[in-house]
C-alpha atoms as a PDB file:
ATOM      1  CA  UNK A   1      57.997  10.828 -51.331  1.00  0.00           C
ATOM      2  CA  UNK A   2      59.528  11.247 -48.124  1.00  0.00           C
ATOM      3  CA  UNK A   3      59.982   8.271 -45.572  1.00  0.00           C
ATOM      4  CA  UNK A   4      58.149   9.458 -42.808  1.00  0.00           C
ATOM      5  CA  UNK A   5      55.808   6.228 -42.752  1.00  0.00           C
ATOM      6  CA  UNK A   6      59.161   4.158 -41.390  1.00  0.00           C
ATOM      7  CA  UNK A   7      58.500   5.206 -37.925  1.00  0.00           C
ATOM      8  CA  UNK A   8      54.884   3.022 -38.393  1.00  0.00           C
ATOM      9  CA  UNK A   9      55.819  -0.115 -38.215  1.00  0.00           C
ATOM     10  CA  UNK A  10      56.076  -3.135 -40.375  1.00  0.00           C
ATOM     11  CA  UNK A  11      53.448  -2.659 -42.960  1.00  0.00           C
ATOM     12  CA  UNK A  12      50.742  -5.269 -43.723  1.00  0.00           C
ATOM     13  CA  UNK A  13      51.617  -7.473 -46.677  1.00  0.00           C
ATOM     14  CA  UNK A  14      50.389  -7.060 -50.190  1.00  0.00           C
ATOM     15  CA  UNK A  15      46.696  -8.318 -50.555  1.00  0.00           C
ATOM     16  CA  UNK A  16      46.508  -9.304 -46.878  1.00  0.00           C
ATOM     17  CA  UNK A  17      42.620  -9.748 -44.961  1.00  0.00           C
ATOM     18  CA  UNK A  18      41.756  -6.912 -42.550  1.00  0.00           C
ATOM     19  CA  UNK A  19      42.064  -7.528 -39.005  1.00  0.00           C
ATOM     20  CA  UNK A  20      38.389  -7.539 -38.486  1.00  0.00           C
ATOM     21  CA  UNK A  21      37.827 -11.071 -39.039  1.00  0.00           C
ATOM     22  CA  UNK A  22      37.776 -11.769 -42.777  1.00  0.00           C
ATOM     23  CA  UNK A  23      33.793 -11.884 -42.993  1.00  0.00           C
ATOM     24  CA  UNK A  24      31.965 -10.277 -45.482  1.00  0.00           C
ATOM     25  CA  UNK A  25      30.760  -7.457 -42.888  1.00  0.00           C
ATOM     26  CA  UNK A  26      34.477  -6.760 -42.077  1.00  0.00           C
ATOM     27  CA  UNK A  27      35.766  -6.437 -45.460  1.00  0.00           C
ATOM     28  CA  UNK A  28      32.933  -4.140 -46.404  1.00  0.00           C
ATOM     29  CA  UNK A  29      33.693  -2.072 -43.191  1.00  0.00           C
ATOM     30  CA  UNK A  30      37.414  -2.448 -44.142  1.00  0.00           C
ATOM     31  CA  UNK A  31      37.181  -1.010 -47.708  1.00  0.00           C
ATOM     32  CA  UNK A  32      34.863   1.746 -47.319  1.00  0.00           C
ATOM     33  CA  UNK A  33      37.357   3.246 -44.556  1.00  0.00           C
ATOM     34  CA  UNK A  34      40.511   2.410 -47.187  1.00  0.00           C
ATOM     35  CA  UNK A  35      38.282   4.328 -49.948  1.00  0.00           C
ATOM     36  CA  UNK A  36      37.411   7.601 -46.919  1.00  0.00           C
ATOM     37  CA  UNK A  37      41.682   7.656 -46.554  1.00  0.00           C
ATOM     38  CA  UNK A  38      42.394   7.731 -49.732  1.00  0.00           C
ATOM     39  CA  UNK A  39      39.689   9.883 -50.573  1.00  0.00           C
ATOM     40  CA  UNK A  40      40.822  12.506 -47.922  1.00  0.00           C
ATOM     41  CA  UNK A  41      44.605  12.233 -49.073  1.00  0.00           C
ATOM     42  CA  UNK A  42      43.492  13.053 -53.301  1.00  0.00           C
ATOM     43  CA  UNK A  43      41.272  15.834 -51.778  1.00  0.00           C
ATOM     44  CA  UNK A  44      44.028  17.601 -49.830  1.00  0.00           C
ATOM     45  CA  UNK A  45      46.319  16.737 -53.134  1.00  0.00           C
ATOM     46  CA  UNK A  46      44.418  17.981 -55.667  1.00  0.00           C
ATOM     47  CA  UNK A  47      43.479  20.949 -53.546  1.00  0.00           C
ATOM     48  CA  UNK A  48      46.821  21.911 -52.667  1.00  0.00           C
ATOM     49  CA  UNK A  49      47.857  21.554 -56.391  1.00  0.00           C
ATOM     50  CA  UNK A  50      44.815  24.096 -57.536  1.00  0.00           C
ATOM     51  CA  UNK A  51      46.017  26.787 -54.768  1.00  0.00           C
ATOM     52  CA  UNK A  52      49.228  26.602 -56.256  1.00  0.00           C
ATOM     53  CA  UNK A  53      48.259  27.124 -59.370  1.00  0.00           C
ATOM     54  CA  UNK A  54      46.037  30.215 -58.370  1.00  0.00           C
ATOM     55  CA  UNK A  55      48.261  31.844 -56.622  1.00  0.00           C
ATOM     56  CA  UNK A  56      51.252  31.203 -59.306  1.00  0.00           C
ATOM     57  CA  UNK A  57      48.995  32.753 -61.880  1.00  0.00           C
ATOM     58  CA  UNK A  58      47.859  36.188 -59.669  1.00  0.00           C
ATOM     59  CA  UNK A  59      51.679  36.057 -59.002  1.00  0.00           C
ATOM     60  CA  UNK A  60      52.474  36.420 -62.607  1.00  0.00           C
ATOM     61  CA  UNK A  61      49.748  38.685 -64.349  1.00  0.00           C
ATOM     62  CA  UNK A  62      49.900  41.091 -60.851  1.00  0.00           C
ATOM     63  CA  UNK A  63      53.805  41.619 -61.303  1.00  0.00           C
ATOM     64  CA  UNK A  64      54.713  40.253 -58.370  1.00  0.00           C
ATOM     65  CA  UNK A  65      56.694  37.719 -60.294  1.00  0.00           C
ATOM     66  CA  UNK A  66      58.585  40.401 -61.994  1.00  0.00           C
ATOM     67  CA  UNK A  67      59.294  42.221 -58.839  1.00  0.00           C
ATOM     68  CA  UNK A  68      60.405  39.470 -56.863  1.00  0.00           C
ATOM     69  CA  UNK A  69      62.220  37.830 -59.777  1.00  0.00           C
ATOM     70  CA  UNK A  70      64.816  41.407 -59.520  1.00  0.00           C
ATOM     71  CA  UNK A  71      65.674  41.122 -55.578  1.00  0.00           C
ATOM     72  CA  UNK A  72      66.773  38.712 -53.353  1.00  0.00           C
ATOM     73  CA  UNK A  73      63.884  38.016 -51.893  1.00  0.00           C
ATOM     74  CA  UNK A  74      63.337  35.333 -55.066  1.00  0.00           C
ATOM     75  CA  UNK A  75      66.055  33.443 -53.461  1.00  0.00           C
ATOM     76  CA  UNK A  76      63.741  32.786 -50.049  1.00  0.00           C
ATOM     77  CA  UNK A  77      61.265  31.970 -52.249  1.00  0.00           C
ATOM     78  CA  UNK A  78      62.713  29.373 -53.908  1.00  0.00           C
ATOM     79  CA  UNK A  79      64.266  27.395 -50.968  1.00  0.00           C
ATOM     80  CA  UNK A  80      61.135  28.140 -48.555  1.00  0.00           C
ATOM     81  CA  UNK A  81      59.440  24.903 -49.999  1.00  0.00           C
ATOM     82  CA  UNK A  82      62.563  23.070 -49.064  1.00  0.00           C
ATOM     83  CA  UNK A  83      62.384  24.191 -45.529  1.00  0.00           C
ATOM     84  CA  UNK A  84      58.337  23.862 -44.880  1.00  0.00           C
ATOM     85  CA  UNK A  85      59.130  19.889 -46.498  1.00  0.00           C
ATOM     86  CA  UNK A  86      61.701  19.321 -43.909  1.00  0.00           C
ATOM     87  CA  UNK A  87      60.300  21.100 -41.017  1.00  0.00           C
ATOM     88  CA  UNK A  88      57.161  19.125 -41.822  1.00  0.00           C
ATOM     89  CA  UNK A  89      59.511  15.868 -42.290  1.00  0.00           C
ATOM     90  CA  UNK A  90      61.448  16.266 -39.196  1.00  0.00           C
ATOM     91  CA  UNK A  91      58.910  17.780 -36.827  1.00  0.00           C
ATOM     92  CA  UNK A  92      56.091  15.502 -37.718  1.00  0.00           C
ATOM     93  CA  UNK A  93      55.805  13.702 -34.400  1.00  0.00           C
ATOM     94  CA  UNK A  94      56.179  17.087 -32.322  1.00  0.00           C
ATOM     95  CA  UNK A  95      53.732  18.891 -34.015  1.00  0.00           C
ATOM     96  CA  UNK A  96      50.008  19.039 -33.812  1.00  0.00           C
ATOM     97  CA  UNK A  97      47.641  18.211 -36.403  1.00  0.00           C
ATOM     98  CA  UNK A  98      46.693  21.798 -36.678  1.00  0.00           C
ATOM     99  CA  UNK A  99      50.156  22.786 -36.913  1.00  0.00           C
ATOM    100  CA  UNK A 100      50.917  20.550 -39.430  1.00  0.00           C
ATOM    101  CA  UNK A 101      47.776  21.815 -41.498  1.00  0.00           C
ATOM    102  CA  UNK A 102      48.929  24.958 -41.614  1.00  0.00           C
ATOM    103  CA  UNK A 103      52.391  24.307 -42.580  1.00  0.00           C
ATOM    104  CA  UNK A 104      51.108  21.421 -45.829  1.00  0.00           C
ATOM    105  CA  UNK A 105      48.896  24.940 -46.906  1.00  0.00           C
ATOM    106  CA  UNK A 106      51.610  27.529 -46.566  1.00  0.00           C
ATOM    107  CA  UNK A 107      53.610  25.205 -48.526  1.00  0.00           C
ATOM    108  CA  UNK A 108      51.300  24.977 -50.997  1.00  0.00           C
ATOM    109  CA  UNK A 109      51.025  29.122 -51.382  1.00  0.00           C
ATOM    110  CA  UNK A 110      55.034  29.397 -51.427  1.00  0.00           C
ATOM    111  CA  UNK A 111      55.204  26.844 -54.017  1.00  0.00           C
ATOM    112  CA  UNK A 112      52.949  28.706 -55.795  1.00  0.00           C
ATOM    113  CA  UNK A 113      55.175  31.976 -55.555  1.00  0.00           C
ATOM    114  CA  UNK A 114      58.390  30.061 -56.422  1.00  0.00           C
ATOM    115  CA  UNK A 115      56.414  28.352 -59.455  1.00  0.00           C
ATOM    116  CA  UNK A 116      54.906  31.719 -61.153  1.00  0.00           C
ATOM    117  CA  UNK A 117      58.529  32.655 -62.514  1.00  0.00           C
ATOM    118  CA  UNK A 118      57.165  29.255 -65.272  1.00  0.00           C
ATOM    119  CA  UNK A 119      54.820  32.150 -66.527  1.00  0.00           C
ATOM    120  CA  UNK A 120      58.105  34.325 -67.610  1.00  0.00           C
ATOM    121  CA  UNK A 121      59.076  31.190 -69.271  1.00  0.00           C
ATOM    122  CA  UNK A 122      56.416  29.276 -71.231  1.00  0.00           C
ATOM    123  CA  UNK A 123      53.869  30.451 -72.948  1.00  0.00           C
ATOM    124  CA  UNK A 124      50.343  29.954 -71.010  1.00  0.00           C
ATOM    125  CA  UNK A 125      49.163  27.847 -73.377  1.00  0.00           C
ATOM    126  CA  UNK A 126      51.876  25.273 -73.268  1.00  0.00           C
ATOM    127  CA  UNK A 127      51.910  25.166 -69.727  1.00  0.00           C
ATOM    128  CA  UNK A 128      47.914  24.488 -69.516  1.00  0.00           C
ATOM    129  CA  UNK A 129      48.515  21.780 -71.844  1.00  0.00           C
ATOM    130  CA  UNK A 130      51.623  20.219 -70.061  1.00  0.00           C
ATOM    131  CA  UNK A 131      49.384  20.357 -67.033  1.00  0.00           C
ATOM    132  CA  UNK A 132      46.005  18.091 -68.172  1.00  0.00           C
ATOM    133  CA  UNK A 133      49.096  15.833 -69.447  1.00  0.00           C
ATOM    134  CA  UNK A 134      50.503  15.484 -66.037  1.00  0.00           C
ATOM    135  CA  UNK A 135      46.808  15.492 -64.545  1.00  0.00           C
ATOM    136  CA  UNK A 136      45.993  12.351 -67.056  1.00  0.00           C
ATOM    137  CA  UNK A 137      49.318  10.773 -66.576  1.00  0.00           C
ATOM    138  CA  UNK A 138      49.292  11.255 -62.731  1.00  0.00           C
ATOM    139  CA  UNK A 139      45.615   9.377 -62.484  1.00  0.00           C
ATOM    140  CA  UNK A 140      46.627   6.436 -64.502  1.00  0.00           C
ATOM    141  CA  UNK A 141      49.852   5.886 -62.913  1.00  0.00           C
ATOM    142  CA  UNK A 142      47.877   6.116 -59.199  1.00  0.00           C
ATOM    143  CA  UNK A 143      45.371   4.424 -60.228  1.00  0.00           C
ATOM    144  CA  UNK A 144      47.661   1.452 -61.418  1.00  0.00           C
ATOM    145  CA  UNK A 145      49.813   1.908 -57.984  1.00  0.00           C
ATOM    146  CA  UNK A 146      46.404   1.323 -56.199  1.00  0.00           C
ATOM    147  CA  UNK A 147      45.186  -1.471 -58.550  1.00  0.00           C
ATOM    148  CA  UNK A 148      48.275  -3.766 -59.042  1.00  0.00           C
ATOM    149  CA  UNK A 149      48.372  -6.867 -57.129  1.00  0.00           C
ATOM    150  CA  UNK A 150      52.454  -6.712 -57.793  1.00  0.00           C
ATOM    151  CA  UNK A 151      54.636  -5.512 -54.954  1.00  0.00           C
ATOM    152  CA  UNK A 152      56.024  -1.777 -55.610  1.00  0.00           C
ATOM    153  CA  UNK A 153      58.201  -1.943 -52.449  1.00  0.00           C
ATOM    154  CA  UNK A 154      61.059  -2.898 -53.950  1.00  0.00           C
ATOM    155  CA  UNK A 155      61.457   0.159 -56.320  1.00  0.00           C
ATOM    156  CA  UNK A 156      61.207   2.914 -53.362  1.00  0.00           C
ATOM    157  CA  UNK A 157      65.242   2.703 -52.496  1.00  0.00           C
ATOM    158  CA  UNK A 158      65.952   2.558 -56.443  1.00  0.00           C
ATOM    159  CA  UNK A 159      63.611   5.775 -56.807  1.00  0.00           C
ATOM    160  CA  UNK A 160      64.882   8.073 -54.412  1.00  0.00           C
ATOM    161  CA  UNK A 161      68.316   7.440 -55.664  1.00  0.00           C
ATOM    162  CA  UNK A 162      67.197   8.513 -59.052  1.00  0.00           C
ATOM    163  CA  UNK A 163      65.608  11.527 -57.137  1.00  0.00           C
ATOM    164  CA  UNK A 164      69.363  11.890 -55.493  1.00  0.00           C
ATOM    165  CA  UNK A 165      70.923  11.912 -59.326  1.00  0.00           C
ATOM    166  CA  UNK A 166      68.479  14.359 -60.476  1.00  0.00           C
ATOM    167  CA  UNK A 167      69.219  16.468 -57.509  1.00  0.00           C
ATOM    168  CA  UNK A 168      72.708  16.126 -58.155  1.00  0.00           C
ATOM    169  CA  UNK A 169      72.934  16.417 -61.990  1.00  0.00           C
ATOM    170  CA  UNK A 170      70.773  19.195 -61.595  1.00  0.00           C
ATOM    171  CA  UNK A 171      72.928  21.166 -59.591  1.00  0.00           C
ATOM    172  CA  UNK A 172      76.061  20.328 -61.917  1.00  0.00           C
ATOM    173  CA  UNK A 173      73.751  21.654 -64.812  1.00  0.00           C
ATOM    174  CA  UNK A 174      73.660  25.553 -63.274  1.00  0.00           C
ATOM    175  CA  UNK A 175      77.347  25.577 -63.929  1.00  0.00           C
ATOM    176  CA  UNK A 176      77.983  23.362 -67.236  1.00  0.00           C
ATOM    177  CA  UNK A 177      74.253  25.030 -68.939  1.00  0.00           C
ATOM    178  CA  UNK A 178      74.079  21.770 -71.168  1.00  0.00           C
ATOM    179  CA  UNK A 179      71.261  21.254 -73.400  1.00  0.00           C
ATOM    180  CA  UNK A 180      71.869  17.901 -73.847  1.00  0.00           C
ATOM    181  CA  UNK A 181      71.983  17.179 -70.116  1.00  0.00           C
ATOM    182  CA  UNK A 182      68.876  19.175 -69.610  1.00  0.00           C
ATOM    183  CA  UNK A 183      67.416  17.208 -71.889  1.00  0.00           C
ATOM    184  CA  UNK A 184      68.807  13.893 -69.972  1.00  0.00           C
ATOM    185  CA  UNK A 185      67.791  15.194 -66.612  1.00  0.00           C
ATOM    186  CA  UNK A 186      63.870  16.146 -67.229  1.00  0.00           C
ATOM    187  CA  UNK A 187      63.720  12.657 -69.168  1.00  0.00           C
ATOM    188  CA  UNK A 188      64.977  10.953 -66.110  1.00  0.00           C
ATOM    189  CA  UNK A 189      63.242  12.920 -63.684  1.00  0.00           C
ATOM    190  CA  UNK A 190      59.909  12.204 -65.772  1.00  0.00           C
ATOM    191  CA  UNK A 191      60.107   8.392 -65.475  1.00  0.00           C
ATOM    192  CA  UNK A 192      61.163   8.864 -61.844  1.00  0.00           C
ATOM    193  CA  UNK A 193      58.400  10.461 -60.756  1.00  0.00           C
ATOM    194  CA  UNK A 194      56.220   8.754 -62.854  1.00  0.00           C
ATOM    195  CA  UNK A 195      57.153   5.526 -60.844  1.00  0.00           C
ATOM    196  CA  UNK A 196      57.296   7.301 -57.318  1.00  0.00           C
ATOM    197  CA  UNK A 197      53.429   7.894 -57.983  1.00  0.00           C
ATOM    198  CA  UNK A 198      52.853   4.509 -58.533  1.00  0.00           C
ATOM    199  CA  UNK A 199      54.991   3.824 -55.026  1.00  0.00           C
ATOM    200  CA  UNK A 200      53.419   6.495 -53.030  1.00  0.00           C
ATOM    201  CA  UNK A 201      50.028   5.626 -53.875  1.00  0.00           C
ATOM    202  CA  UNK A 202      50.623   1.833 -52.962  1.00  0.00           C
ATOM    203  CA  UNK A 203      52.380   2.936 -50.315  1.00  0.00           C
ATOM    204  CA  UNK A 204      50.040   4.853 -48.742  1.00  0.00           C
ATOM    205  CA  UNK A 205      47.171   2.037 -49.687  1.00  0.00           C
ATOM    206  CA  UNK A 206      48.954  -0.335 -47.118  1.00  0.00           C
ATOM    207  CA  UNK A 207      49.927   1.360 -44.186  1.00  0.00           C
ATOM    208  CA  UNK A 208      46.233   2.449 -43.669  1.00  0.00           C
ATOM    209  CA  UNK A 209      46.126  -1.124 -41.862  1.00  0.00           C
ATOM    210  CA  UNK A 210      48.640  -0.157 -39.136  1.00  0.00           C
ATOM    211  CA  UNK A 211      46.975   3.381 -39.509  1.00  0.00           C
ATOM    212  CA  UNK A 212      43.192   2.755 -39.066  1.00  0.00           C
ATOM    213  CA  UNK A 213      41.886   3.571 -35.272  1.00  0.00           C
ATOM    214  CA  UNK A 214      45.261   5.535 -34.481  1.00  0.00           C
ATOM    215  CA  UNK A 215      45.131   9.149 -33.393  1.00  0.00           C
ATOM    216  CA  UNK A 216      48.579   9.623 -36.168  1.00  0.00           C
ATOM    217  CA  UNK A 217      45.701   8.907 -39.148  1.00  0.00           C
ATOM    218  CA  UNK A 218      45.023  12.605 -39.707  1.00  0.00           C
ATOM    219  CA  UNK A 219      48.447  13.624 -39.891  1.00  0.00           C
ATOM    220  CA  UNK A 220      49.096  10.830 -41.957  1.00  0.00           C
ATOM    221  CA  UNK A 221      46.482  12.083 -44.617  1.00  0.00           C
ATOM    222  CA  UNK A 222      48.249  15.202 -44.410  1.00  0.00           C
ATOM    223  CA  UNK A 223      51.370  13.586 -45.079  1.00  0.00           C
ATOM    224  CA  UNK A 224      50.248  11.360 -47.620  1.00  0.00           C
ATOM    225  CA  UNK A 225      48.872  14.003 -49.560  1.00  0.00           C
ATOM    226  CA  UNK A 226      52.116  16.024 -49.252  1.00  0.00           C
ATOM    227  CA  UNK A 227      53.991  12.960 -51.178  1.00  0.00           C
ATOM    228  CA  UNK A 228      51.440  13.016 -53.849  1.00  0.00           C
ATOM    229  CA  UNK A 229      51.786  16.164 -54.533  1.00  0.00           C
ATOM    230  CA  UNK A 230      55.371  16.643 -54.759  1.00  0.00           C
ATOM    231  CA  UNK A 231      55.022  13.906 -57.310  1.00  0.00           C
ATOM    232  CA  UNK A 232      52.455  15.472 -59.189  1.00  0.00           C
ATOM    233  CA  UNK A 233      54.831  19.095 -59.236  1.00  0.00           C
ATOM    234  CA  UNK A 234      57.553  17.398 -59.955  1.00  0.00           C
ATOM    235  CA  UNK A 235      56.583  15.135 -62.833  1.00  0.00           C
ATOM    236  CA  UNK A 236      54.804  18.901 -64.451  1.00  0.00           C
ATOM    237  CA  UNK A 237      57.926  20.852 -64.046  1.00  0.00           C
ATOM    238  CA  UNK A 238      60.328  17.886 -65.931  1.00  0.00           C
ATOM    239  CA  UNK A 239      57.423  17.260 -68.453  1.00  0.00           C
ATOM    240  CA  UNK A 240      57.063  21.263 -69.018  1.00  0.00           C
ATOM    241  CA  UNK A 241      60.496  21.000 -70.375  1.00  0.00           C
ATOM    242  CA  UNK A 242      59.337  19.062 -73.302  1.00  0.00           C
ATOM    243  CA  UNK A 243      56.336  20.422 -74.170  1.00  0.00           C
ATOM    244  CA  UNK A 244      56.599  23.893 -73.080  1.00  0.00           C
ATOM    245  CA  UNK A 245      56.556  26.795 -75.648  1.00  0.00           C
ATOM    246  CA  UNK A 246      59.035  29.074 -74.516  1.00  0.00           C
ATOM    247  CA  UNK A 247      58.101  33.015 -74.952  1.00  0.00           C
END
């Protein structure tokens, strides 16, 4: 989600050949290196999504949850994420791939921490369910960000100003405590993420041309995988407000 890649370059355009020549050879050498990026970027995704989920749920049946949720200490919890996105954001070109590792991982296990307080909230069930929906809904829409020969450039500036409303109307929520707007706000922030993992995933399909051969490819999958998987949170925590079972 976040713009880092606009220090890369001009990206290749949509459907353009590979540099190596256009031949059959070069295309086949081409895709199976586009297939090994994106591969690496869903791996570090999907396994940053199940280490938040572990630790969310030893959070909440340990009493951590509880514990934290009665001290301030629930308050660094819930704005570390912020800081590890920014620091990883900001710092990206200062930072070592090693560093940057650690931080995407530590991220992950904060985000857990913040995220177990769901578990005081919805009933497990709900929020199992809620999550093979956003699992099914976040393949398709990927897959069809990957797949489409149609341009998703356009929609990135559009996006994150819907993720700047949510933000916004979110924050004007804690103090109003409408129903109705909550109700506004997760349906919104639904259809925006759903179409920021569409973006992302295109995205990050065509900058691995400027990418390939570059010593800035494995932060990149580190990156890439980071804007996946804010997606992926995201769209679960505005779809758990429709089909969550509160306790």
């Amino acid at each position: 989600m976040a713009d880092w890649n606009n220090n890369l370059g001009t990206g290749q355009r949509l459907g353009s050949v590979p540099r190596a020549g256009g031949d059959v050879a070069g295309r086949a050498v081409y895709d199976e290196g586009l297939r090994s990026y994106m591969l690496s970027i869903y791996n570090y995704m999907a396994s940053a999504v199940l280490l938040t989920g572990i630790v969310a749920m030893v959070a909440a049946s340990s009493g951590i949850t509880l514990a934290l949720a009665g001290s301030p200490l629930m308050w660094v919890v819930a704005l570390a994420p912020l800081g590890f996105v920014l620091a990883m954001s900001f710092g990206l070109h200062k930072m070592s791939q090693s560093t940057l590792n650690i931080l995407f991982w530590s991220y992950a296990i904060v985000m857990g921490l913040s995220l177990s307080t769901i578990f005081l909230v919805f009933t497990g069930e709900s929020i199992a369910v809620t999550f093979f929906a956003t699992a099914g809904a976040f393949a398709g829409l990927s897959l069809y960000g990957y797949t489409t020969k149609k341009n998703l450039s356009g929609l990135g500036s559009f996006l994150m100003m819907g993720v700047i409303g949510l933000i916004i109307a979110s924050l004007v929520n804690l103090f109003l405590q409408s129903s109705a707007m909550s109700f506004v706000i997760s349906a919104i922030g639904v259809l925006v993420f759903a179409g920021l993992t569409a973006y992302d995933t295109q995205r990050l399909k065509m900058q691995y041309d400027q990418l390939r051969g570059t010593e800035f490819m494995g932060k990149a999958v580190i990156m890439g995988a980071l804007s996946l998987y804010l997606d992926f949170i995201n769209m679960f925590m505005f779809l758990l407000q429709f089909l969550g079972n509160r306790e």
